[in-house]
C-alpha atoms as a PDB file:
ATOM      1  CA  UNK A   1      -3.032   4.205  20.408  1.00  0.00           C
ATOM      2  CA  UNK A   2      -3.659   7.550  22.083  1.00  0.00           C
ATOM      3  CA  UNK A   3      -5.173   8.704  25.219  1.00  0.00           C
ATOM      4  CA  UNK A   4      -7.370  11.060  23.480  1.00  0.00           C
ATOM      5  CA  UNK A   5      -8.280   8.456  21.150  1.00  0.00           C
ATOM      6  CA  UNK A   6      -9.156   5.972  24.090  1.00  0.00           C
ATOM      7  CA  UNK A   7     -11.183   8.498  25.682  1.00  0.00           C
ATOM      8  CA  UNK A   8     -12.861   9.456  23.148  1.00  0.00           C
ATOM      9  CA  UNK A   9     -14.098   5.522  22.803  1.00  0.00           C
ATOM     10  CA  UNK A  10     -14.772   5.074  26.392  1.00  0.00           C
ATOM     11  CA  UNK A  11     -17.375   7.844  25.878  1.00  0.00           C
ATOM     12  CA  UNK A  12     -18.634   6.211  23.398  1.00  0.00           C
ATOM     13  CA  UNK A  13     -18.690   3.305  24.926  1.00  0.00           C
ATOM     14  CA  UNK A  14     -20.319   4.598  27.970  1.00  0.00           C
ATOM     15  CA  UNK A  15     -22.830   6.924  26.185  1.00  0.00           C
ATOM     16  CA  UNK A  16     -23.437   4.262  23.638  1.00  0.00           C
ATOM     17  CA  UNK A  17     -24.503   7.207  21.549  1.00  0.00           C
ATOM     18  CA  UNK A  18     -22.146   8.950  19.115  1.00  0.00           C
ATOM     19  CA  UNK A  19     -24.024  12.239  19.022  1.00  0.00           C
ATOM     20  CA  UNK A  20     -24.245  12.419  23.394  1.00  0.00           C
ATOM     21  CA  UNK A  21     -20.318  10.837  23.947  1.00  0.00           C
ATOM     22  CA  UNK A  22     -19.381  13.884  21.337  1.00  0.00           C
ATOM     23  CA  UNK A  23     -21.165  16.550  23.647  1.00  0.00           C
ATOM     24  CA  UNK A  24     -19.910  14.983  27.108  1.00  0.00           C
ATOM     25  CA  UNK A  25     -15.864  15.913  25.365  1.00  0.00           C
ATOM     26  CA  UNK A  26     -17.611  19.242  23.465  1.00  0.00           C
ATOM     27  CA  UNK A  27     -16.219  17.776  20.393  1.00  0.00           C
ATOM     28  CA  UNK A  28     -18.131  17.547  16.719  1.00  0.00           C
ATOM     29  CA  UNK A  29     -19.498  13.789  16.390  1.00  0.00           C
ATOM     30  CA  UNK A  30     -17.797  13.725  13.002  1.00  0.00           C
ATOM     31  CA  UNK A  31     -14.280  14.179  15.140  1.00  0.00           C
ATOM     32  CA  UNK A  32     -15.131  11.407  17.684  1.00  0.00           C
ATOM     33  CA  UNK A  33     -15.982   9.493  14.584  1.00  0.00           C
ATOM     34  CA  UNK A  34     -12.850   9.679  13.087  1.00  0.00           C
ATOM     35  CA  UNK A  35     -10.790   9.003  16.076  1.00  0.00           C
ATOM     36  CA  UNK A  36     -12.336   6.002  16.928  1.00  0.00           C
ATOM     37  CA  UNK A  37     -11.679   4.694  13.701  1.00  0.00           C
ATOM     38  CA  UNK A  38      -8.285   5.556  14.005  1.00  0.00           C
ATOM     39  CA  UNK A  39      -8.184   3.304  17.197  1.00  0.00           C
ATOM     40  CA  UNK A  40     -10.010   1.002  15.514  1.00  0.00           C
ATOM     41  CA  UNK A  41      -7.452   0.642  12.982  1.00  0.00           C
ATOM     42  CA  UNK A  42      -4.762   1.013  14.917  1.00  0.00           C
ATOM     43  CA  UNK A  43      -5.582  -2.140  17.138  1.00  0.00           C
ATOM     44  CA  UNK A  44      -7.104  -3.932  13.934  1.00  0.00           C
ATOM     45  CA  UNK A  45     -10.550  -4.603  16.040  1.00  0.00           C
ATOM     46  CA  UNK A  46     -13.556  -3.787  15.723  1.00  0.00           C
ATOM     47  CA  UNK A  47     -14.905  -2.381  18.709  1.00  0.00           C
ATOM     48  CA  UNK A  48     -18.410  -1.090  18.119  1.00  0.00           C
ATOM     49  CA  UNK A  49     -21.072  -3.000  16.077  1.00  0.00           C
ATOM     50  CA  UNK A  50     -23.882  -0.048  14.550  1.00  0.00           C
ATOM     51  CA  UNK A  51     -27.222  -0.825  12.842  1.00  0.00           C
ATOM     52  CA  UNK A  52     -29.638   1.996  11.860  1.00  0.00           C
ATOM     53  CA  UNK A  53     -31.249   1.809  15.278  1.00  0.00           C
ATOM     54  CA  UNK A  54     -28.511   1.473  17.788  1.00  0.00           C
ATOM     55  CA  UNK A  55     -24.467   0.776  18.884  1.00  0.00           C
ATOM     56  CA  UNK A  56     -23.423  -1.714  20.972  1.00  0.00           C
ATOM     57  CA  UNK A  57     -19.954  -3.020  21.725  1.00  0.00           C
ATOM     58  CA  UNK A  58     -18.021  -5.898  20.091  1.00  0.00           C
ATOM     59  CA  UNK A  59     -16.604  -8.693  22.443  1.00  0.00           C
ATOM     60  CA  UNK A  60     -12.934  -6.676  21.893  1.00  0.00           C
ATOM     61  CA  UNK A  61     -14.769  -3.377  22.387  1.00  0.00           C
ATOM     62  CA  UNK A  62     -16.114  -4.288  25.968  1.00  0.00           C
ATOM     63  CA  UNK A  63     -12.593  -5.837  26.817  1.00  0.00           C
ATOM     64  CA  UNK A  64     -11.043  -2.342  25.848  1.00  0.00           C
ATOM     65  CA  UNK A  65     -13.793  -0.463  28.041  1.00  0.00           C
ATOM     66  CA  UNK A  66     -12.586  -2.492  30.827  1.00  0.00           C
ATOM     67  CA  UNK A  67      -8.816  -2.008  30.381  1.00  0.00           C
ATOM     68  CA  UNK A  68      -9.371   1.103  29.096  1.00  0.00           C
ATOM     69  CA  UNK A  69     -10.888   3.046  32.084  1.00  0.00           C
ATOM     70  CA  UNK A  70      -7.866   1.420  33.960  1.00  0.00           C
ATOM     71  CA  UNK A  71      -5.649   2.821  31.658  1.00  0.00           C
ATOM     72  CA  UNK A  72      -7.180   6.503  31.947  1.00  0.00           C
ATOM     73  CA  UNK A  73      -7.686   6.810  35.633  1.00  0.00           C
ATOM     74  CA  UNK A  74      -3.924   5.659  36.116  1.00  0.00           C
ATOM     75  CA  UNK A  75      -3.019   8.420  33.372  1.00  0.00           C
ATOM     76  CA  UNK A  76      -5.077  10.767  35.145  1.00  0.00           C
ATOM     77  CA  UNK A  77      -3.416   9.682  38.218  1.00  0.00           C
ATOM     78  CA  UNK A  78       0.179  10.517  36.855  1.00  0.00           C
ATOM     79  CA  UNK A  79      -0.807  13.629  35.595  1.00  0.00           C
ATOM     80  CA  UNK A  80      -2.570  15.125  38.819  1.00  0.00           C
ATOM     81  CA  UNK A  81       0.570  14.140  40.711  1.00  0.00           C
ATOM     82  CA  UNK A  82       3.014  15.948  38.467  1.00  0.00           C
ATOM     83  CA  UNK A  83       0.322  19.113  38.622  1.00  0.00           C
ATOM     84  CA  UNK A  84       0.582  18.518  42.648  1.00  0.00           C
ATOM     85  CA  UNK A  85       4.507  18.860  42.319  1.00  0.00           C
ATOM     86  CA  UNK A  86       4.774  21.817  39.982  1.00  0.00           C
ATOM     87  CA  UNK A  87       4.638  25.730  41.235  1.00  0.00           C
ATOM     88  CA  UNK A  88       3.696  27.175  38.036  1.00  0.00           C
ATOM     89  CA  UNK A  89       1.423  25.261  35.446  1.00  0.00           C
ATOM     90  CA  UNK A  90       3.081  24.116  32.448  1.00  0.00           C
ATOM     91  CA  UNK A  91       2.815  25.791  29.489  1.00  0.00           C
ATOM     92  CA  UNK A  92      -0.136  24.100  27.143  1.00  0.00           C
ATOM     93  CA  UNK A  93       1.501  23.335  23.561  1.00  0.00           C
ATOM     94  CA  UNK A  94      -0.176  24.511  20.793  1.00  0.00           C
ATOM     95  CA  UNK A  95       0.786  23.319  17.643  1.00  0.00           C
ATOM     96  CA  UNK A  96       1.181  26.037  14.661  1.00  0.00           C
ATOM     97  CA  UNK A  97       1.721  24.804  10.691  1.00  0.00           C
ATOM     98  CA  UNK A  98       3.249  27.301   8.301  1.00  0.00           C
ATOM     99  CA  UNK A  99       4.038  27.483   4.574  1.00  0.00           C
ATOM    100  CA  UNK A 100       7.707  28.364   4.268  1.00  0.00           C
ATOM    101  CA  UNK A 101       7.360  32.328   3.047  1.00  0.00           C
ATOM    102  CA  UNK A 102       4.984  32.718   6.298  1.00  0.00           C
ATOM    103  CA  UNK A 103       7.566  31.068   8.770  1.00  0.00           C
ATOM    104  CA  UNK A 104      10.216  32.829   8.078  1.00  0.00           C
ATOM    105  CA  UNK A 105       7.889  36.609   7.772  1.00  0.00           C
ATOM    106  CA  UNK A 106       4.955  35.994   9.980  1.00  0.00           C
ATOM    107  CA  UNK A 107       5.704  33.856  12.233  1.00  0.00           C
ATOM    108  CA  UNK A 108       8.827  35.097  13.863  1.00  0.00           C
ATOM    109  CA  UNK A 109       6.394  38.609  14.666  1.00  0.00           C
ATOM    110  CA  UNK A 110       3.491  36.527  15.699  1.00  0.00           C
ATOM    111  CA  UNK A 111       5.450  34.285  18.224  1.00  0.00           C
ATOM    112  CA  UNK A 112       7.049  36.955  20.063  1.00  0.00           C
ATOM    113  CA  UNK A 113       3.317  38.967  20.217  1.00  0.00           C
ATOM    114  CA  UNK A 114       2.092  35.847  21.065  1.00  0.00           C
ATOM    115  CA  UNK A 115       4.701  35.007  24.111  1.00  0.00           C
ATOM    116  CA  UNK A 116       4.427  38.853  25.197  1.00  0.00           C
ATOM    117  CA  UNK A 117       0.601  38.564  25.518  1.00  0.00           C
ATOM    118  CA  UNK A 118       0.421  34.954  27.151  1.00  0.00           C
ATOM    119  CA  UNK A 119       3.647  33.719  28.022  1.00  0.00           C
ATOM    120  CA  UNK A 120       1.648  30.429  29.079  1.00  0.00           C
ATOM    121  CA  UNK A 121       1.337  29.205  25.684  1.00  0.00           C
ATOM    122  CA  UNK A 122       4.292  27.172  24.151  1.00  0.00           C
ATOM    123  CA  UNK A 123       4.260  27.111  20.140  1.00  0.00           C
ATOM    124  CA  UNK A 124       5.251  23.816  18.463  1.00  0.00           C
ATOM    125  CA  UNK A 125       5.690  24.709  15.167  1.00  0.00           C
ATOM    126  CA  UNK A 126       5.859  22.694  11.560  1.00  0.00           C
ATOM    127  CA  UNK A 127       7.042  24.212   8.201  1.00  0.00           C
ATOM    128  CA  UNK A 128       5.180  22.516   5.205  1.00  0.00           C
ATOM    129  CA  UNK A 129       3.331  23.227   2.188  1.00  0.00           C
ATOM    130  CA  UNK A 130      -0.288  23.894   1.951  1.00  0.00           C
ATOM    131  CA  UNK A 131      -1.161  20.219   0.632  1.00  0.00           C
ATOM    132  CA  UNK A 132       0.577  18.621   3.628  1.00  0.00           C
ATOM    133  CA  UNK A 133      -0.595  21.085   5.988  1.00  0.00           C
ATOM    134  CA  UNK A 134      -4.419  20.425   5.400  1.00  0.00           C
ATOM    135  CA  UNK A 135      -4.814  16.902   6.029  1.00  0.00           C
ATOM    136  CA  UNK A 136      -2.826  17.326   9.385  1.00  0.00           C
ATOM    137  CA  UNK A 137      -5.555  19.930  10.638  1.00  0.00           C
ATOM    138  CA  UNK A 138      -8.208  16.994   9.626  1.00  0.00           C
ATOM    139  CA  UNK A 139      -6.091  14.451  11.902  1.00  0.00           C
ATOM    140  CA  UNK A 140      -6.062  16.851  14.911  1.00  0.00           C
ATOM    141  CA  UNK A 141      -2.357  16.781  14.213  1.00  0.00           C
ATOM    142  CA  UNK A 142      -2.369  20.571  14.096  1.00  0.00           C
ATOM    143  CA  UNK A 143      -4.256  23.381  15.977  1.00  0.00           C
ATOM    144  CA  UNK A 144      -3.912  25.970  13.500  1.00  0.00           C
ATOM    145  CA  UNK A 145      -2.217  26.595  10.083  1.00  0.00           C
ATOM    146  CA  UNK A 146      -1.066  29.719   7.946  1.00  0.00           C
ATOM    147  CA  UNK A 147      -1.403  28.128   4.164  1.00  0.00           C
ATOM    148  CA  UNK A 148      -2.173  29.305   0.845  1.00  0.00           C
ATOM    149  CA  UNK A 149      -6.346  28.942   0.601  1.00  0.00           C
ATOM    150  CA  UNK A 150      -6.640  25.854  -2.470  1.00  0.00           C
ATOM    151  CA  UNK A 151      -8.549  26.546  -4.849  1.00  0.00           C
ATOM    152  CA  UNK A 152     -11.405  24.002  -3.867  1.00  0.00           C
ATOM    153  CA  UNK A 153     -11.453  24.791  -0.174  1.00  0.00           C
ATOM    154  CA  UNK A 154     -12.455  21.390   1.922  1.00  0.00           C
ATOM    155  CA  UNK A 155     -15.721  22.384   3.984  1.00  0.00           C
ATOM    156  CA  UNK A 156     -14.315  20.826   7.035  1.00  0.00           C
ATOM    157  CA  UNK A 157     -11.649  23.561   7.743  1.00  0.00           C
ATOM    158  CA  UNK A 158     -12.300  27.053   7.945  1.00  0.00           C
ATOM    159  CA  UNK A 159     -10.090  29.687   6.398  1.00  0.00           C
ATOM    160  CA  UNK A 160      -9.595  33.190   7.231  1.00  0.00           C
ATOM    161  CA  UNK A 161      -7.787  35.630   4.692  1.00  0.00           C
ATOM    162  CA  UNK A 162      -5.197  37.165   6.559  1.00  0.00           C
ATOM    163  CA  UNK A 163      -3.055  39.450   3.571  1.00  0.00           C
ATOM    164  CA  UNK A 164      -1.274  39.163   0.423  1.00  0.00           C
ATOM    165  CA  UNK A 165       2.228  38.484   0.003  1.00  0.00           C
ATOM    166  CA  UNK A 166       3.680  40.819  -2.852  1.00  0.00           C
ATOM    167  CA  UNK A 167       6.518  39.147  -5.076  1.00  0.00           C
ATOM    168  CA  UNK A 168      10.208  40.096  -5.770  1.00  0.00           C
ATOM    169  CA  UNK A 169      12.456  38.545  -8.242  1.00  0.00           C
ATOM    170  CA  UNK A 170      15.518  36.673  -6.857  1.00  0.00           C
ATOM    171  CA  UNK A 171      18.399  37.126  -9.024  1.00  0.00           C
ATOM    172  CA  UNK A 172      22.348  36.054  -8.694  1.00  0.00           C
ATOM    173  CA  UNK A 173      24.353  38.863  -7.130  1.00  0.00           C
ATOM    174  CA  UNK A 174      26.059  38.640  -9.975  1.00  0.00           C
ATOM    175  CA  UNK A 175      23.928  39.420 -12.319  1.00  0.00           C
ATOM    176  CA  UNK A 176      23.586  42.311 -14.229  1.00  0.00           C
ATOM    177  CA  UNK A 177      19.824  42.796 -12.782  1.00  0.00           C
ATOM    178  CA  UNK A 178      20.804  42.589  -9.137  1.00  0.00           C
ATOM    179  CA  UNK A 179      22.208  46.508  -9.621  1.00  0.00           C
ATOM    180  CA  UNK A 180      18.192  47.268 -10.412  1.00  0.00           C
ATOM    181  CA  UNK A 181      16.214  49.173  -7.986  1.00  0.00           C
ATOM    182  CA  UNK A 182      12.897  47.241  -9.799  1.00  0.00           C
ATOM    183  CA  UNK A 183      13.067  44.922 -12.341  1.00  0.00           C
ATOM    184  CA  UNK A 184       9.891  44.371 -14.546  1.00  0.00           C
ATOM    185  CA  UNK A 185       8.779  41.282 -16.531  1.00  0.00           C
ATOM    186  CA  UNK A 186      10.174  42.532 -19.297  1.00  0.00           C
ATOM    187  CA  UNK A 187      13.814  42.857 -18.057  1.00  0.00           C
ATOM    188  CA  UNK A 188      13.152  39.040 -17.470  1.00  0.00           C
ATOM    189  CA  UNK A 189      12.041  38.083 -20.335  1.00  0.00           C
ATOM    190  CA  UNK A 190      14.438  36.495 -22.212  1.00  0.00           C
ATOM    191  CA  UNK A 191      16.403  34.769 -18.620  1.00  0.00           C
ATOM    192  CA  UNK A 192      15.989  31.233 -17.490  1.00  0.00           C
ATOM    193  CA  UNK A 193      13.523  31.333 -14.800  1.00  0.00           C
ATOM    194  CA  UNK A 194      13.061  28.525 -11.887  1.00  0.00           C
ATOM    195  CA  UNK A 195       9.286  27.616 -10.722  1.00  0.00           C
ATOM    196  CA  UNK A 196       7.817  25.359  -8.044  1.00  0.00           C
ATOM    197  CA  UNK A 197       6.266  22.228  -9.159  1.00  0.00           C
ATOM    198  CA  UNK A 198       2.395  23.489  -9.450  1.00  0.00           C
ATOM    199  CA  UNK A 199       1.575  19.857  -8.174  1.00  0.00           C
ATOM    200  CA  UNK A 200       3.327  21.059  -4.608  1.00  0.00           C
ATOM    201  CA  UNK A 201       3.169  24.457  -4.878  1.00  0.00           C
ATOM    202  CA  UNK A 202       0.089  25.703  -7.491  1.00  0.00           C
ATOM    203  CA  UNK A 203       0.141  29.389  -5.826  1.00  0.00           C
ATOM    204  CA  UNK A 204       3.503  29.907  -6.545  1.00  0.00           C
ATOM    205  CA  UNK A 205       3.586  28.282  -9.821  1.00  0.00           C
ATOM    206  CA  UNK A 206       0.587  30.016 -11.660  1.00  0.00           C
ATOM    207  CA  UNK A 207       1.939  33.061  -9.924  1.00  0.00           C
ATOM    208  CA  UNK A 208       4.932  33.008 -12.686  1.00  0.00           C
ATOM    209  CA  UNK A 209       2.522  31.981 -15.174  1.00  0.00           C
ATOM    210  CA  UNK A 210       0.149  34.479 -14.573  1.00  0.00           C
ATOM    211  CA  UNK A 211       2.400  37.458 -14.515  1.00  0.00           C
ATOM    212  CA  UNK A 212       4.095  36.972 -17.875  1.00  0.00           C
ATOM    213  CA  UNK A 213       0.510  36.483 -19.230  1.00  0.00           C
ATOM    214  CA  UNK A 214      -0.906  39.270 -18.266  1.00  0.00           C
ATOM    215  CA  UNK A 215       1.608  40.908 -19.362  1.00  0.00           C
ATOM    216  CA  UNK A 216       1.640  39.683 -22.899  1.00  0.00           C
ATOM    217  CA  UNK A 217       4.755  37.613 -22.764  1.00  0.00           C
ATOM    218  CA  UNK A 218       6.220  34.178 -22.662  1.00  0.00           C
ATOM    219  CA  UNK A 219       7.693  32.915 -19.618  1.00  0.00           C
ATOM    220  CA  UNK A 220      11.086  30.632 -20.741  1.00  0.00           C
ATOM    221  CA  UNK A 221      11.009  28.110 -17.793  1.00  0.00           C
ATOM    222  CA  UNK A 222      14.331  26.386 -17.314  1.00  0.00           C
ATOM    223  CA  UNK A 223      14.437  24.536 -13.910  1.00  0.00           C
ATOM    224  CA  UNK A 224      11.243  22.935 -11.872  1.00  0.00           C
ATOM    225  CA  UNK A 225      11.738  22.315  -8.102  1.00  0.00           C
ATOM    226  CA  UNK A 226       9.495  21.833  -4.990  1.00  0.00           C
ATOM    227  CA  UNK A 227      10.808  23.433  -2.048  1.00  0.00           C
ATOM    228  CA  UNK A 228      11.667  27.324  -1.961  1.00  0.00           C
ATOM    229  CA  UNK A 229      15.259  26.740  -0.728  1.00  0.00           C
ATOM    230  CA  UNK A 230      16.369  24.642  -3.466  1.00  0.00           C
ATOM    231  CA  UNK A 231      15.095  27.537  -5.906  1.00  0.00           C
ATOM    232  CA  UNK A 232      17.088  30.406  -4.217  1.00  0.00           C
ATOM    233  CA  UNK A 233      19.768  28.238  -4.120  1.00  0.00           C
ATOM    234  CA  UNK A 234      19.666  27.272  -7.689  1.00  0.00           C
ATOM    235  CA  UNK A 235      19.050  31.550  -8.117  1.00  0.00           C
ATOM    236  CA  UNK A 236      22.259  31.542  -5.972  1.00  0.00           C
ATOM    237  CA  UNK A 237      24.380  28.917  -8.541  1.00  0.00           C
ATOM    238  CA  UNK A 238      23.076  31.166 -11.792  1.00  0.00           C
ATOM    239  CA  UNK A 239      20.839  29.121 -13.763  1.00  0.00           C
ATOM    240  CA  UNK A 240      18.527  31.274 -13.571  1.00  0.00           C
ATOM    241  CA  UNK A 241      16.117  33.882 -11.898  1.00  0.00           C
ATOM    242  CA  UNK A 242      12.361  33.226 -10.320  1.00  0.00           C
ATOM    243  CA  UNK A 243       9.512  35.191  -8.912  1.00  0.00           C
ATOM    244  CA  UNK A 244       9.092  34.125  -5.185  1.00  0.00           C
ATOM    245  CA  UNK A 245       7.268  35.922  -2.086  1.00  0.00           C
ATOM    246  CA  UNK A 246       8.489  38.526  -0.463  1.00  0.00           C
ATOM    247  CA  UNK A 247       9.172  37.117   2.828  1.00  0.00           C
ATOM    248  CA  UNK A 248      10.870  34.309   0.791  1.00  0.00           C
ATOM    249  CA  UNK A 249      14.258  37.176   1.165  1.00  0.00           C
ATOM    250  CA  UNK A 250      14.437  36.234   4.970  1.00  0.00           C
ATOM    251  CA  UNK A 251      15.854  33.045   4.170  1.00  0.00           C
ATOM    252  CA  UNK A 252      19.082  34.719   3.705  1.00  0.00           C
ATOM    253  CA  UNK A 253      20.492  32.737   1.454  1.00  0.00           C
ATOM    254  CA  UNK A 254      24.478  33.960   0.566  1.00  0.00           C
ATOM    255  CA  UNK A 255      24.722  35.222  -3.185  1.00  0.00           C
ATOM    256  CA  UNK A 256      20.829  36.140  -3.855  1.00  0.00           C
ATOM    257  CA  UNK A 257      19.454  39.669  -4.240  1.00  0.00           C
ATOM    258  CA  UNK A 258      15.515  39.614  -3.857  1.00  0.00           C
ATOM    259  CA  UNK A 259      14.821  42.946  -6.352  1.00  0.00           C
ATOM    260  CA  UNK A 260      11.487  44.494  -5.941  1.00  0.00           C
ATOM    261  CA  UNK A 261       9.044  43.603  -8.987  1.00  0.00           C
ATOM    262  CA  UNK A 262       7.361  46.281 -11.241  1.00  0.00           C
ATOM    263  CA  UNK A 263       3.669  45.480 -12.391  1.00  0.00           C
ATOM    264  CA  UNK A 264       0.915  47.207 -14.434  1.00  0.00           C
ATOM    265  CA  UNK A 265      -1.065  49.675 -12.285  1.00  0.00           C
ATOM    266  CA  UNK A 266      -3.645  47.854 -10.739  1.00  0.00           C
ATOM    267  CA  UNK A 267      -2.766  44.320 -11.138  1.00  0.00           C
ATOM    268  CA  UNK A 268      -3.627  41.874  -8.370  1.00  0.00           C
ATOM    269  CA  UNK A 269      -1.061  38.766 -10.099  1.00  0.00           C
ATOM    270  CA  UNK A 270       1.396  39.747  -8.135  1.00  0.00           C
ATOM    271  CA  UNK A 271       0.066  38.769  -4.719  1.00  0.00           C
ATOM    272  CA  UNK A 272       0.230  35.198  -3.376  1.00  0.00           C
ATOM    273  CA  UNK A 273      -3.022  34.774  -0.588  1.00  0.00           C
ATOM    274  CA  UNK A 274      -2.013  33.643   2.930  1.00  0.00           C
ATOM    275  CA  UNK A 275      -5.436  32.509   5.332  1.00  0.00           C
ATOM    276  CA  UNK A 276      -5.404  31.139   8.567  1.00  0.00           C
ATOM    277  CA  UNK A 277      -6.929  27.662   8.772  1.00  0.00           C
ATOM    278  CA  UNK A 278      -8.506  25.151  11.369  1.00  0.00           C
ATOM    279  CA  UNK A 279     -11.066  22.586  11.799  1.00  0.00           C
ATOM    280  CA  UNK A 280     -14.383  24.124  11.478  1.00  0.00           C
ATOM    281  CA  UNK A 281     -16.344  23.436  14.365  1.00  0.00           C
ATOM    282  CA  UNK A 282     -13.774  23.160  16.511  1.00  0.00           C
ATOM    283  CA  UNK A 283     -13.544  24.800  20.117  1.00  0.00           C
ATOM    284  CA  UNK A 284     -10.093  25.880  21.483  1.00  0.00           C
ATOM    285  CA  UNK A 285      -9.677  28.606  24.070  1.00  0.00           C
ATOM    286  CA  UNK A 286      -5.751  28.565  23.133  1.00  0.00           C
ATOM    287  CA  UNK A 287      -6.684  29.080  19.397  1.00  0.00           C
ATOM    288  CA  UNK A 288      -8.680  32.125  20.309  1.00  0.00           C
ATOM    289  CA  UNK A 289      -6.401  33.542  21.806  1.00  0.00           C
ATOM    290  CA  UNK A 290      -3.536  33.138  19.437  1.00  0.00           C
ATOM    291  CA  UNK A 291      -6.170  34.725  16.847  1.00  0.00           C
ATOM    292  CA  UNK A 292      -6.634  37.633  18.814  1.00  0.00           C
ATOM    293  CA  UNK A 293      -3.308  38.921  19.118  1.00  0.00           C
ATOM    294  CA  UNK A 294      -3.079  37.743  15.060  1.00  0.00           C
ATOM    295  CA  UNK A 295      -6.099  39.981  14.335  1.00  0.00           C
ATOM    296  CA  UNK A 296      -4.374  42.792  16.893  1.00  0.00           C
ATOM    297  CA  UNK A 297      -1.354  43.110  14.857  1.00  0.00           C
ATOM    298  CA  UNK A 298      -2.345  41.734  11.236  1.00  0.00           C
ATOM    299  CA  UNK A 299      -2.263  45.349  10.019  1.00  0.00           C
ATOM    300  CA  UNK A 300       1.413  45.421  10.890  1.00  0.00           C
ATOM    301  CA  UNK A 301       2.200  41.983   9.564  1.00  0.00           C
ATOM    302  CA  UNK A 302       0.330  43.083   6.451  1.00  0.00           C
ATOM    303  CA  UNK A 303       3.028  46.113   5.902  1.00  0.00           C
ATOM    304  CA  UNK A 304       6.186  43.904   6.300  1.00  0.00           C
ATOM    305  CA  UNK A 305       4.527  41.677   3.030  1.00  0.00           C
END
């Protein structure tokens, strides 16, 4: 059980009315919604009973209001006392979800902008892929997330396009490519290559796909793995080469050359998306202001990709 949770129930509780406890915490009544069935299931009670015409509380429901509100004025209690004893307010977390390639090339840029611009604001930050990211923005888990946009976006978050993230081909250092300047799809041809798992990773995957397509040819896929590391390192151990982002390369992995990638003039395959998602609806002060210095400096994020 959470405090946010229980407060968002003692509204409720209070207000009897979803729609009015959901404007008393400036929250969407979908949001209060889902957190009180989240306390609901994590106490295994019911604790409101709803017909079309009104909500009342269960028999548990009125015992939590009652233990509850004890529960929240002592928390508020601690809180104002530590507030009392501290100088400086603490810094309000704010927790930021990235897709590898982005937090190891955006993020490192956007954090220090960030802490240079409001040094009040402490990032917690999570590294996952796009189809763990998501649901963790639905929770509340998450504040804010830099993910690939799916291809059947979910009308409850909104996404922003932010850039897109060329591709380079990782190759062994010892391989006869990694002398190259450029490689192109054909010099690749005929090699092993190593893809992410499109179930994990469909971006990255059809980007592979999609290249040696367009480009009339037959991609010879050797190796199928989920998380970006284990493909350099795989690059690394020669069994093979793969297309990955650009900012992939700041993973610095010993033994692996990221060579710049040669395309057809004009083609758009080689470009992996990267938005900026959150719960849409949502209010957050914080959030806005992380966005601002994002939209300051995207133009200079944009060139490093």
């Amino acid at each position: 059980m959470e405090l946010h949770q229980l407060r968002c129930f003692v509204a409720a509780a209070e207000e009897l009315h979803f729609g009015r406890a959901a404007q008393r915490l400036q929250m969407l009544p979908s949001a209060l919604g889902r957190h009180i069935k989240l306390l609901e299931e994590d106490l295994g009670a019911r604790l409101f009973a709803r017909t079309t015409r009104a909500v009342s509380l269960t028999e548990d429901g009125s015992t939590l209001l009652r233990e509850g509100r004890a529960l929240l004025s002592r928390a508020e209690a601690i809180e104002d006392g530590f507030r009392n004893r501290q100088r400086k307010p603490s810094p309000r977390r704010f927790r930021i979800g990235a897709i590898d390639s982005a937090a190891a090339g955006l993020l490192p840029a956007l954090l220090r902008d960030i802490g240079n611009a409001h040094p009040d604001i402490a990032v917690q930050l999570l590294e996952e892929k796009t189809i763990r990211l998501l649901p963790k923005l639905l929770s509340g888990a998450l504040d804010l997330a830099f993910v690939r946009p799916p291809e059947r976006p979910d009308g409850r978050i909104e996404f922003v396009s932010l850039l897109q993230e060329t591709a380079v081909v990782a190759v062994s250092r010892k391989h006869a490519l990694a002398r190259r300047a450029v490689i192109s799809l054909a010099d690749i041809a005929d090699q092993p290559l190593i893809v992410p798992a499109r179930r994990s990773r469909p971006h990255s995957h059809d980007l592979t796909v999609k290249l040696f397509d367009e480009a009339g040819l037959m991609p010879r896929i050797r190796q199928i793995a989920d998380e970006k590391q284990t493909i350099v390192n795989m690059v690394a151990a020669r069994l093979g080469v793969a297309i990955v982002p650009r900012w992939t390369a700041r993973m610095a992995i010993p033994g692996v050359r990221f060579v710049p990638l040669r395309l057809k003039r004009g083609s758009s395959a080689g470009r992996l998306p990267l938005a900026a998602a959150w719960l849409r609806g949502s209010r957050d002060p914080i959030r806005d202001r992380v966005l601002a210095v994002l939209e300051a400096r995207l133009k200079t994020y944009a060139r490093e990709a």
